[in-house]
N, C-alpha and C. Protein backbone atom coordinates (compact mmCIF):
# COMPACT_ATOMS: atom_id res chain seq x y z
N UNK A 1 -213.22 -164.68 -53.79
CA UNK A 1 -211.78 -164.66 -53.95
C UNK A 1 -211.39 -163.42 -54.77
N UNK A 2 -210.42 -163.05 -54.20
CA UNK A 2 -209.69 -161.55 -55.42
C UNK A 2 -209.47 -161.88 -56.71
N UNK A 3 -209.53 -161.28 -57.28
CA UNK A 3 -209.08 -161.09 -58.51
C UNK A 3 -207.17 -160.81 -58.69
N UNK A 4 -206.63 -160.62 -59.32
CA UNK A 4 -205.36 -160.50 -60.05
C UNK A 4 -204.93 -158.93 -60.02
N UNK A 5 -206.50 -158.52 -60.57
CA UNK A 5 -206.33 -157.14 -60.29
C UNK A 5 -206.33 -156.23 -59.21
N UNK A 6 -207.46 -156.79 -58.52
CA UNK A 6 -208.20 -156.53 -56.96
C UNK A 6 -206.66 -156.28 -56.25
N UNK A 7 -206.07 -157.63 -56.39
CA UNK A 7 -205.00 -157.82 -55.31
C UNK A 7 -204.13 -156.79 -55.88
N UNK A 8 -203.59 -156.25 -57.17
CA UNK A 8 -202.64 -155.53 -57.69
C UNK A 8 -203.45 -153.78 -56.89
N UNK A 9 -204.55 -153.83 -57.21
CA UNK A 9 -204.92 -152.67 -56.61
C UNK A 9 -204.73 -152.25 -55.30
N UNK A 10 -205.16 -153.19 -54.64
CA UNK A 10 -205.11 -153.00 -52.82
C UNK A 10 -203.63 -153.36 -52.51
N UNK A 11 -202.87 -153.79 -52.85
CA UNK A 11 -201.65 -153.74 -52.46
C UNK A 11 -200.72 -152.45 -53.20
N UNK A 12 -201.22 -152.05 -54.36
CA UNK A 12 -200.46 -150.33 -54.19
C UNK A 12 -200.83 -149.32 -53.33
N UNK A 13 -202.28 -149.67 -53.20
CA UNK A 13 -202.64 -148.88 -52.45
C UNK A 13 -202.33 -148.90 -50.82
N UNK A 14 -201.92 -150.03 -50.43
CA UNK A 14 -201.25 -149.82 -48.97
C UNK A 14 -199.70 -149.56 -49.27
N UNK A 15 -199.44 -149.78 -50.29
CA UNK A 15 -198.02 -148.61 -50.33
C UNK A 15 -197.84 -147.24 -50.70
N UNK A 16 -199.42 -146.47 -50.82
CA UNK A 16 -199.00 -145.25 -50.71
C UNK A 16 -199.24 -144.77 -49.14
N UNK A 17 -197.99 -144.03 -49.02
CA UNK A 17 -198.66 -143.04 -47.48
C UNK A 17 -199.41 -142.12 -47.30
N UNK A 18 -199.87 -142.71 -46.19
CA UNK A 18 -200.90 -141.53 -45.92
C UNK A 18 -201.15 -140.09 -45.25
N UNK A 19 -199.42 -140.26 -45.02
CA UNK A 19 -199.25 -138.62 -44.30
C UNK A 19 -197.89 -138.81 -45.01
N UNK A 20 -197.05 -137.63 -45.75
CA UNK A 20 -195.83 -137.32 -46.50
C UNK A 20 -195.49 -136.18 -44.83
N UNK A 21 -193.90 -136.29 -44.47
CA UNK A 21 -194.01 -135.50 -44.00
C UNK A 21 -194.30 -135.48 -42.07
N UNK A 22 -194.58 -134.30 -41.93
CA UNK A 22 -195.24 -134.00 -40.26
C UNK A 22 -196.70 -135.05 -39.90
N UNK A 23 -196.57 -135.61 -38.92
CA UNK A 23 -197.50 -136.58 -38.34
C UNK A 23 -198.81 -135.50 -37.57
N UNK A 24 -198.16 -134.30 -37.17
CA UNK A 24 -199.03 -134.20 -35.91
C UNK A 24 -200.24 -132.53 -36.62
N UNK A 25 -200.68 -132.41 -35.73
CA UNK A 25 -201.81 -131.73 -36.16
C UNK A 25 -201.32 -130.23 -36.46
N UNK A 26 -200.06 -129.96 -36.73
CA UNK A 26 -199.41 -128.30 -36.66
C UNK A 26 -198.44 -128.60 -37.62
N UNK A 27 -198.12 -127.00 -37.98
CA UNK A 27 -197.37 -127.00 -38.93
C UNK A 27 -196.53 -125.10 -38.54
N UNK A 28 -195.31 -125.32 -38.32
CA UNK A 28 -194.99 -124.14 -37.47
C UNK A 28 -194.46 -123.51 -39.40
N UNK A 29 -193.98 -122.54 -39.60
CA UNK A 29 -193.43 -121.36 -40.33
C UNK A 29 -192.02 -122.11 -40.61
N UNK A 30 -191.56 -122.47 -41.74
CA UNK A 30 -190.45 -122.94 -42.31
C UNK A 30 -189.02 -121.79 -42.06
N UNK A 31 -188.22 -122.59 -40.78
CA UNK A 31 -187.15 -122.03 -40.97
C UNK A 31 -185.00 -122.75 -40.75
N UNK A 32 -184.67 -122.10 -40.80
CA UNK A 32 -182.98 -122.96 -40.78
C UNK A 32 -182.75 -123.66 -40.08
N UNK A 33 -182.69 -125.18 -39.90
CA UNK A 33 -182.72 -125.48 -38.46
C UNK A 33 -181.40 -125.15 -37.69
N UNK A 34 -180.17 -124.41 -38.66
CA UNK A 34 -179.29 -123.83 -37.88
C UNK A 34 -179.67 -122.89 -36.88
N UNK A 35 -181.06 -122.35 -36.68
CA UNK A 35 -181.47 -121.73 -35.79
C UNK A 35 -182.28 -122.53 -35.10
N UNK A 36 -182.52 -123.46 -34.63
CA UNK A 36 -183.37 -123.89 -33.60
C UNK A 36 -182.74 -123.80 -32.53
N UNK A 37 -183.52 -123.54 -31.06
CA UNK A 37 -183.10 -123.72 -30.39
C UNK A 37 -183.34 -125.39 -30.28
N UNK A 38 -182.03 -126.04 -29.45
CA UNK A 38 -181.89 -127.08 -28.84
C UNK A 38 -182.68 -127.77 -28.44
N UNK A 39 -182.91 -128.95 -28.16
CA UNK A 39 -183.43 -130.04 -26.96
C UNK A 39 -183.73 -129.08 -25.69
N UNK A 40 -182.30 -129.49 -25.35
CA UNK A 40 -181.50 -128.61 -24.08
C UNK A 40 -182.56 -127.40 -23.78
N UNK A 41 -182.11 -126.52 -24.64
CA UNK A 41 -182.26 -125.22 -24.31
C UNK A 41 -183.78 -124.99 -24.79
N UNK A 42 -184.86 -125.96 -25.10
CA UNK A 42 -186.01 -125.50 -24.83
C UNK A 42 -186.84 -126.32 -24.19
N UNK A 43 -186.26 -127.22 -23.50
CA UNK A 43 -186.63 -128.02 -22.16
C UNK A 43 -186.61 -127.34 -20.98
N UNK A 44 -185.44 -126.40 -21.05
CA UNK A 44 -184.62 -125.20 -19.80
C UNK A 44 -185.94 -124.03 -20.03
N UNK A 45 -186.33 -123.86 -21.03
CA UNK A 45 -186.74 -123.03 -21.19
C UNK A 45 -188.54 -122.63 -20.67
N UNK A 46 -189.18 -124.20 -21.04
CA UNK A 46 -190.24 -124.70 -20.70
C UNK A 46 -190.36 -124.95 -19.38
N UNK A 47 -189.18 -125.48 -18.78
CA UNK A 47 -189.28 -125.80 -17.28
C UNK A 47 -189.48 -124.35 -16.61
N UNK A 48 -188.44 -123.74 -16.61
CA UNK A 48 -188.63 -122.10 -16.43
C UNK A 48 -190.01 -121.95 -16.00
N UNK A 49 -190.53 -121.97 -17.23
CA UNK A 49 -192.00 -121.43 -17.10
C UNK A 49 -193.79 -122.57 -16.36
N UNK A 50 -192.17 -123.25 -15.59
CA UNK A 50 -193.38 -124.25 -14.92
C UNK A 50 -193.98 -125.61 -15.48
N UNK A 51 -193.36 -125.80 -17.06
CA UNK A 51 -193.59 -127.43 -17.47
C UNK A 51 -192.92 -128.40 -17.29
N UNK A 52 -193.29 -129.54 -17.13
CA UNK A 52 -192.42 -130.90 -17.11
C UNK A 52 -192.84 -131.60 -18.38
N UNK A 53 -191.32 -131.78 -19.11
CA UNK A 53 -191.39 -132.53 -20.21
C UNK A 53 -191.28 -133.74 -20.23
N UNK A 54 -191.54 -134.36 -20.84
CA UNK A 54 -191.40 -135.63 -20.70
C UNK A 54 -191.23 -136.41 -22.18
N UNK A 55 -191.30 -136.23 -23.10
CA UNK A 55 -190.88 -136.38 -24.40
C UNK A 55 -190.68 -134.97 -25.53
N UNK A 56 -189.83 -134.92 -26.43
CA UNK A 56 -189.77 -133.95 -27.47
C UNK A 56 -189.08 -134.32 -28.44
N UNK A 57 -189.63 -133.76 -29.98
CA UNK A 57 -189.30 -134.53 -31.10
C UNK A 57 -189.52 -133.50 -32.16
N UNK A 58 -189.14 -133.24 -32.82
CA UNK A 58 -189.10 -132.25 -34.22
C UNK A 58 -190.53 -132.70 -35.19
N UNK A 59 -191.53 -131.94 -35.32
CA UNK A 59 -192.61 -132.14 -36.09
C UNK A 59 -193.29 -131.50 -36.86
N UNK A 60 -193.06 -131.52 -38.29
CA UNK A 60 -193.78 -130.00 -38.77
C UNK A 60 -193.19 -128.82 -38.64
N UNK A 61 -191.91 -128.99 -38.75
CA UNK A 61 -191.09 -127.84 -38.55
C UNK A 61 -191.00 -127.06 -37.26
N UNK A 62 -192.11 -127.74 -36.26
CA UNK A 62 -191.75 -127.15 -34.75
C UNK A 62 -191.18 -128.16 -33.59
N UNK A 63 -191.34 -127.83 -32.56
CA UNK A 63 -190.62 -129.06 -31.53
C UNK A 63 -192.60 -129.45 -31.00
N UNK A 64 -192.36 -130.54 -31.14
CA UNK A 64 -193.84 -130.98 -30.41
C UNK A 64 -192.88 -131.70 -29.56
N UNK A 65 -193.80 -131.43 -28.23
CA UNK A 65 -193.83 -131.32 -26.96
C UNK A 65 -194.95 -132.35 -26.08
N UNK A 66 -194.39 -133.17 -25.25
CA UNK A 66 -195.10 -134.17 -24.57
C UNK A 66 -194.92 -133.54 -23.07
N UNK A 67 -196.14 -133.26 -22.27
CA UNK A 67 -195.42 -133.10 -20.84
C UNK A 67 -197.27 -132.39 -20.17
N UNK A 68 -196.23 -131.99 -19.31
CA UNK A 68 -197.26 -131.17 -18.41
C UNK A 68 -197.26 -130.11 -18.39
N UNK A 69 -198.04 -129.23 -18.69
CA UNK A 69 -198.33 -127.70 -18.19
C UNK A 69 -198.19 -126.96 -16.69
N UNK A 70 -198.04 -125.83 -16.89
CA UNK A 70 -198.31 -125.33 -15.37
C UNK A 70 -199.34 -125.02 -14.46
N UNK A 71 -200.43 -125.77 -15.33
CA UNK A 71 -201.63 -126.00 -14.53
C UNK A 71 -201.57 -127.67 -14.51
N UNK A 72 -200.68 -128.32 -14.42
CA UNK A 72 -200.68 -129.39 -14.59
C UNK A 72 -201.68 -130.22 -15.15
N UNK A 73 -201.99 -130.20 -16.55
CA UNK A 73 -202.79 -130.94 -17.45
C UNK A 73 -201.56 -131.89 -18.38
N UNK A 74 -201.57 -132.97 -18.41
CA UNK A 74 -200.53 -133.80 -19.64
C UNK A 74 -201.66 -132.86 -20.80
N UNK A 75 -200.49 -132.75 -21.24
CA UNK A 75 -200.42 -132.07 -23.06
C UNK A 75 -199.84 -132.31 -24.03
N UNK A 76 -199.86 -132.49 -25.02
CA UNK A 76 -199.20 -132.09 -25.96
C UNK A 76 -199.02 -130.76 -26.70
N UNK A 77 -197.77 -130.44 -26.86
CA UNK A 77 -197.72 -128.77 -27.50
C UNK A 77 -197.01 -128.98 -28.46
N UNK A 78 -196.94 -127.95 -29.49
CA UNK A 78 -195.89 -127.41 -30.31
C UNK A 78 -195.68 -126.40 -30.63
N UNK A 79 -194.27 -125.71 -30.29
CA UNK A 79 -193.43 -125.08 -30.10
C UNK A 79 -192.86 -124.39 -30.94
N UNK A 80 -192.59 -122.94 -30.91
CA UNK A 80 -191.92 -122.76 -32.73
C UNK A 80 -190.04 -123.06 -32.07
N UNK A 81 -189.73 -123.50 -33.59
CA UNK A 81 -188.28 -123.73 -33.35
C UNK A 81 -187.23 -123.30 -32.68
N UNK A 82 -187.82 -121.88 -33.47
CA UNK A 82 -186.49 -120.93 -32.99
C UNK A 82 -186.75 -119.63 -31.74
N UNK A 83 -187.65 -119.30 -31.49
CA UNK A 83 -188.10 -118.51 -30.44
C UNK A 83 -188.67 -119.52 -29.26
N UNK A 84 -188.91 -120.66 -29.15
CA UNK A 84 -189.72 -121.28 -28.58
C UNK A 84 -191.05 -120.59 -27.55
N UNK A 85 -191.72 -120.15 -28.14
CA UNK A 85 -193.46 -119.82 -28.07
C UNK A 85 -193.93 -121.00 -28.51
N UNK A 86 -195.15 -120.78 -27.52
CA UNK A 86 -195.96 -122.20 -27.98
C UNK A 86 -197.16 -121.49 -29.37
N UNK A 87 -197.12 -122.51 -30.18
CA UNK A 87 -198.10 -122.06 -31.12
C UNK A 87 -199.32 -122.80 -30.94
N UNK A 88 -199.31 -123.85 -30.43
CA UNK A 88 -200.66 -124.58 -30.48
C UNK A 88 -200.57 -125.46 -29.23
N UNK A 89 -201.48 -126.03 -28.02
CA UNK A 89 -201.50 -126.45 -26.69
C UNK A 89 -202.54 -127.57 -26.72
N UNK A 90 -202.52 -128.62 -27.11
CA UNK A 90 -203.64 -129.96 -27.28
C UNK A 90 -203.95 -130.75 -25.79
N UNK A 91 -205.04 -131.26 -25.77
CA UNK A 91 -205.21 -132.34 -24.63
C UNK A 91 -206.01 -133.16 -25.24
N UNK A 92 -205.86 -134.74 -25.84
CA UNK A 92 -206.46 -135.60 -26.14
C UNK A 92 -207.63 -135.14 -27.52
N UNK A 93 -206.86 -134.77 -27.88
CA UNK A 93 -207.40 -133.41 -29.20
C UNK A 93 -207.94 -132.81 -28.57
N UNK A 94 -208.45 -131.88 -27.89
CA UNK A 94 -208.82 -130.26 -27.50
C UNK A 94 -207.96 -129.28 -27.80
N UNK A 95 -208.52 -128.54 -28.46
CA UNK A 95 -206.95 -127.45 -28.54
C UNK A 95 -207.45 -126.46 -27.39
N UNK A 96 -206.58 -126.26 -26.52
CA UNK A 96 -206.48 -125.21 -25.36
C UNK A 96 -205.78 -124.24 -25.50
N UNK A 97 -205.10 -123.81 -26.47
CA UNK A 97 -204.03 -122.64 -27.05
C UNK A 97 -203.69 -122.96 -28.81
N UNK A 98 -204.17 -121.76 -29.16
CA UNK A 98 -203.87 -121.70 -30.69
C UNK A 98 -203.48 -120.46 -31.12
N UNK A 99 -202.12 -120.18 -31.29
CA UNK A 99 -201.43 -118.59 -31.28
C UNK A 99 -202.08 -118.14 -32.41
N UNK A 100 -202.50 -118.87 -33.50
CA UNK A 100 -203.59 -118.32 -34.81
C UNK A 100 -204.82 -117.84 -34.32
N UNK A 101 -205.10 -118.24 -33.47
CA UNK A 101 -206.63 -117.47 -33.03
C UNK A 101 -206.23 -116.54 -32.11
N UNK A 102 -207.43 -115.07 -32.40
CA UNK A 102 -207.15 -114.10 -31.44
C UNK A 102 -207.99 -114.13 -30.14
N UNK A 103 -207.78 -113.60 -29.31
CA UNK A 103 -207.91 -113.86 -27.88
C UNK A 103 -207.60 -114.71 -26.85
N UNK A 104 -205.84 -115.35 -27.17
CA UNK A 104 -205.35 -116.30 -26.36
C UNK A 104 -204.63 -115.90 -25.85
């Protein structure tokens, strides 16, 4: 059986969180979100270039991105805000595009 304390311990401790903040594995360059581009206008923008979205949500200061590529792989991406370039391109954790590494 617990203790008094046990229980005082393990129950603060499931009230601290364990992520403050962005959930997902990126973290884009902090900027105004008076400059982001849109939903809209980087769904338009993605399609353009041959993706189908299918979810998008603000994460880490970029737009992470649920959809398909134009090689049609489901992905997840994220996006910088305000230029929308992809900075980072995931599949079931694989990273397939990482604008930090050179030769992509």
């Amino acid at each position: 059986m617990l203790g008094k304390t046990n229980i005082a311990v393990l129950s603060a401790a499931l009230c601290i969180p364990l992520s403050v903040g962005a959930t997902g594995i990126h973290q884009c360059e902090a900027t105004e979100s008076a400059d982001w581009l849109s939903k809209a206008q980087l769904e338009e923008k993605l399609e353009a270039n041959g993706w189908s979205v299918r979810f998008m949500k603000e994460d880490g200061g970029c737009w992470e991105v649920y959809g398909t590529n134009p090689d049609g792989q489901r992905v997840e991406g994220y996006f910088h805000p305000v230029t929308g370039e992809a900075e980072l391109i995931s599949q079931r954790g694989r990273i397939l595009f990482d604008a930090t590494k050179e030769g992509n």
